[in-house]
Protein backbone atom coordinates (compact mmCIF):
# COMPACT_ATOMS: atom_id res chain seq x y z
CA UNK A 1 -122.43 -8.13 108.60
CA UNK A 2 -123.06 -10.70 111.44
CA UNK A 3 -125.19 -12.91 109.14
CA UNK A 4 -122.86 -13.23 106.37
CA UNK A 5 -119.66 -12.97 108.02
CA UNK A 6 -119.86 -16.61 108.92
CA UNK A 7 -119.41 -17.44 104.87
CA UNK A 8 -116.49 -15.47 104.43
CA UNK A 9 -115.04 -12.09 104.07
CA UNK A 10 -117.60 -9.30 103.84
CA UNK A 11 -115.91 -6.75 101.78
CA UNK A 12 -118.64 -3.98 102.68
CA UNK A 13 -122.25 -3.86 104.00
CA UNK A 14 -124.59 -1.25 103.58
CA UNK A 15 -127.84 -0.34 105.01
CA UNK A 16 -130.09 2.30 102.13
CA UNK A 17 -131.50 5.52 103.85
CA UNK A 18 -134.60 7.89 103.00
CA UNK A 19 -132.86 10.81 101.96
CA UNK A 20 -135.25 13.18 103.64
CA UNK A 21 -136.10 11.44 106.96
CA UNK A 22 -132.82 9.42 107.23
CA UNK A 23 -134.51 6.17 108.17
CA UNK A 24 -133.52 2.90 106.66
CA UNK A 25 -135.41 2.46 103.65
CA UNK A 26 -135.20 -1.46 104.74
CA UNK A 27 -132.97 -3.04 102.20
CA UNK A 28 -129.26 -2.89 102.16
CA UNK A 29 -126.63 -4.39 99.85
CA UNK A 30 -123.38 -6.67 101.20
CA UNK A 31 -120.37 -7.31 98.82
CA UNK A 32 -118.12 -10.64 99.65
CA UNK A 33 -114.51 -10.60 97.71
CA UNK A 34 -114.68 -14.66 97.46
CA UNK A 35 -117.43 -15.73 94.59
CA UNK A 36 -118.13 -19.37 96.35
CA UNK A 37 -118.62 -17.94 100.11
CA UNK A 38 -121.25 -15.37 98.46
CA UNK A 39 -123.12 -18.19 96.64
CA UNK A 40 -122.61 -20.37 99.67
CA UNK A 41 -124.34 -17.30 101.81
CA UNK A 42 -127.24 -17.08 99.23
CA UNK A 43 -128.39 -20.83 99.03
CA UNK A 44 -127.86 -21.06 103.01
CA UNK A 45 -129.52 -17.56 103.96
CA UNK A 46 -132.29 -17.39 101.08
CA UNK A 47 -136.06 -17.95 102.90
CA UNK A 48 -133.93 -17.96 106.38
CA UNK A 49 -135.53 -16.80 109.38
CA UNK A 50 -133.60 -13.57 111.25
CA UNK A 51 -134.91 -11.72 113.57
CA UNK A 52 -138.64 -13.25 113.22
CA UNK A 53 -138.89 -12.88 109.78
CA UNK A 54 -138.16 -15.19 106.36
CA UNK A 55 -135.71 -13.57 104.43
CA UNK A 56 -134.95 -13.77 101.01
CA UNK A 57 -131.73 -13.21 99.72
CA UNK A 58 -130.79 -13.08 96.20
CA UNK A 59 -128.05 -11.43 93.95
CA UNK A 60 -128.13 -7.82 93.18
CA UNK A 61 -129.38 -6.37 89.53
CA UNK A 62 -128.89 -3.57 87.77
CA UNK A 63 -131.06 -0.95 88.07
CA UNK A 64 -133.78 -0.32 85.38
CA UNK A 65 -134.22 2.17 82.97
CA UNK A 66 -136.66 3.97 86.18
CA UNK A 67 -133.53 3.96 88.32
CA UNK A 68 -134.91 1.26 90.53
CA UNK A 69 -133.43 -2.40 90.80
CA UNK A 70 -134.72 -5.47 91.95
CA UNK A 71 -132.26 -5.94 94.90
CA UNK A 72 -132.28 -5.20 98.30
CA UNK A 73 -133.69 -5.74 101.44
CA UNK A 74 -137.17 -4.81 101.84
CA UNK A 75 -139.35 -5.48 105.33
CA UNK A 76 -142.24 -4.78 103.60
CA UNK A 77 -141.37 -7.97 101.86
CA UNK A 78 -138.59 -9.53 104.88
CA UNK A 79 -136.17 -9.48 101.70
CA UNK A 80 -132.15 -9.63 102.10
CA UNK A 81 -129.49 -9.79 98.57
CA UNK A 82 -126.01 -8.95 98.55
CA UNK A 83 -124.67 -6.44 96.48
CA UNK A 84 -122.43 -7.99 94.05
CA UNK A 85 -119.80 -6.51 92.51
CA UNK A 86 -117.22 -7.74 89.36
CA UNK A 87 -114.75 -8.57 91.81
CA UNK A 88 -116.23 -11.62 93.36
C-alpha cells in the first residue's frame, strides 16, 4: 500500500497466494476509490523501479474464458496493476 498510498486513498490491497504452499504467487491487485489518483498512480508507477526491479503497472482485466487474467503482479516478469473496480 506504501507505493500507491502517496496518489490517494487505497481502498484495499491484496497480495495472491499458492493455495497449496501459501507463498505469494507474486502479483497482487490494489483498488483506489478516486478514478484520477489511480490513473495518476499508473502513468507515475508504470516501468518504475521498487525494490531493484522495473515494474509495470497497468489496469486489471477480466479474466479469460481459462480463468486466468492479464493483471497482476508477476516477479517473474517485475509486473505491478491495480485491481480496478466499478467504483473508481
Amino acid at each position: 500500500m506504501e507505493l500507491f498510498s502517496p496518489y490517494g486513498t487505497v481502498k484495499s490491497a491484496k497480495i495472491i497466494n499458492d493455495h497449496t504452499t501459501g507463498r505469494s504467487r507474486g502479483f497482487g491487485f490494489v483498488e483506489m476509490p478516486d478514478d484520477d489518483a489511480a490513473k495518476k498512480a499508473i502513468a507515475d508507477l508504470h516501468e518504475a523501479q521498487y525494490e531493484g526491479k522495473v515494474i509495470s503497472v497497468n489496469e486489471a482485466r477480466p479474466k479469460t474464458s481459462n480463468g486466468y487474467s492479464n493483471s497482476g503482479f508477476n516477479h517473474s516478469s517485475n509486473s505491478y496493476k491495480p485491481a480496478k473496480d466499478k467504483s473508481w
